[in-house]
Protein backbone atom coordinates (compact mmCIF):
# COMPACT_ATOMS: atom_id res chain seq x y z
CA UNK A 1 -2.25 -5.78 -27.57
CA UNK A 2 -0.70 -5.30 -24.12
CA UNK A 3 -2.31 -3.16 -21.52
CA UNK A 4 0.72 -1.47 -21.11
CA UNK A 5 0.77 -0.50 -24.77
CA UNK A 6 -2.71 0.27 -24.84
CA UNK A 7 -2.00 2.92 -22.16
CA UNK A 8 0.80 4.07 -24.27
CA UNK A 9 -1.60 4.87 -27.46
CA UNK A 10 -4.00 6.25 -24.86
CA UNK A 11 -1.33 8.83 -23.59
CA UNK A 12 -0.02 9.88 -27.17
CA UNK A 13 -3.84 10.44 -28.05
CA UNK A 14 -4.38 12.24 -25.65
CA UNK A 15 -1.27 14.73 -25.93
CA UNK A 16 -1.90 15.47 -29.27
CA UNK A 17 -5.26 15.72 -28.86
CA UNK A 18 -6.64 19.47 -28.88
CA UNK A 19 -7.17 21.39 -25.34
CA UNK A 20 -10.58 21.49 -26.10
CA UNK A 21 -11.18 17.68 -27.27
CA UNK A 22 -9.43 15.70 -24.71
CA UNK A 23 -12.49 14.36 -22.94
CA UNK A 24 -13.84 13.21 -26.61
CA UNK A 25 -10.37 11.76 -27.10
CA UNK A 26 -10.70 9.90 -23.77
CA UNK A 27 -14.00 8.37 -24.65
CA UNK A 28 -12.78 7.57 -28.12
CA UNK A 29 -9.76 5.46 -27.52
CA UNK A 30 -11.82 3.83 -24.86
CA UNK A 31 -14.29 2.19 -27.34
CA UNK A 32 -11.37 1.54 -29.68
CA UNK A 33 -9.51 -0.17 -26.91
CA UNK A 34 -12.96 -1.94 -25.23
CA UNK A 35 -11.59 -5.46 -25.45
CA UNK A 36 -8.70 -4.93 -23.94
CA UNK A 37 -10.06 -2.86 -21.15
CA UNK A 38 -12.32 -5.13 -19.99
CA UNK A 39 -11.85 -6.02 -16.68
CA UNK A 40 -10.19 -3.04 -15.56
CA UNK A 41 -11.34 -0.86 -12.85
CA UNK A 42 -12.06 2.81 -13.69
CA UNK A 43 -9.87 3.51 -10.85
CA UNK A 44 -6.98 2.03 -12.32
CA UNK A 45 -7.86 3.34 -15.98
CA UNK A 46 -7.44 6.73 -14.60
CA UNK A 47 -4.16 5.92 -12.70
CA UNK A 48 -2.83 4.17 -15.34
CA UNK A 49 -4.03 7.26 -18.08
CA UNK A 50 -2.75 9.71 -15.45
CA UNK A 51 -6.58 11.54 -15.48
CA UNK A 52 -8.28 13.45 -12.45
CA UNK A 53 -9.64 10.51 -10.18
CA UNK A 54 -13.18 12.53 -10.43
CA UNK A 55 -12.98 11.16 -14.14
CA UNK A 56 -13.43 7.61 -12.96
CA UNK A 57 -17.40 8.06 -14.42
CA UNK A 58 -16.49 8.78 -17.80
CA UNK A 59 -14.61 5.53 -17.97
CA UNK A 60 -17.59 3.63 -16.68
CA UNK A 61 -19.70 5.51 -18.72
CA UNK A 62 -17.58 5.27 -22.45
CA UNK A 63 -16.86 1.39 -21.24
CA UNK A 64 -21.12 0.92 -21.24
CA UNK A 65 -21.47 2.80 -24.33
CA UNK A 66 -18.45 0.82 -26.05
CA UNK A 67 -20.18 -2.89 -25.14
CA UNK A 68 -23.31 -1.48 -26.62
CA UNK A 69 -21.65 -0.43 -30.34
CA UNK A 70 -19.85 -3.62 -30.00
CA UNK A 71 -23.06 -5.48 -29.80
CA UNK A 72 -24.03 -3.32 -32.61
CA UNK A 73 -21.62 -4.61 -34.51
CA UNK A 74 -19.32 -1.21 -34.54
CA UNK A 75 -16.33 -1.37 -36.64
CA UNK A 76 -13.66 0.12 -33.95
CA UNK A 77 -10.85 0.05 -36.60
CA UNK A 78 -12.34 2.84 -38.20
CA UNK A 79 -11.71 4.79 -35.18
């Protein structure tokens, strides 16, 4: 999947995502999407996503807890 696409399904998540549950949603779509963010600065995540900049640790944060379900073998699809 593109990244360009990826931030696509990130944005619709997000706007349909309750008030209340958009920083779950955030950290959910970014251990779906782990491959494909790889590589990415947090900076540009939340550019890209169109979050606060102060949101830049979540993304580091959900990216570190993402490689470690991965490595546990996670099914993302599921997601």
């Amino acid at each position: 999947m593109k990244k360009n696409d990826v931030f696509s399904a990130i944005k619709h998540a997000l706007s349909v995502a309750n008030k209340g549950d958009q920083t779950v949603t955030v950290q959910l779509q970014i251990i779906k999407y782990y491959s494909e963010l790889k590589g990415l600065s947090a900076r540009e995540f939340v550019e890209e996503v169109g979050l606060k900049p102060s949101l830049v640790t979540l993304f580091t944060d959900s990216m570190k807890l993402a490689r470690k379900l991965t490595e546990t073998g996670m099914n993302k699809d599921k997601l």
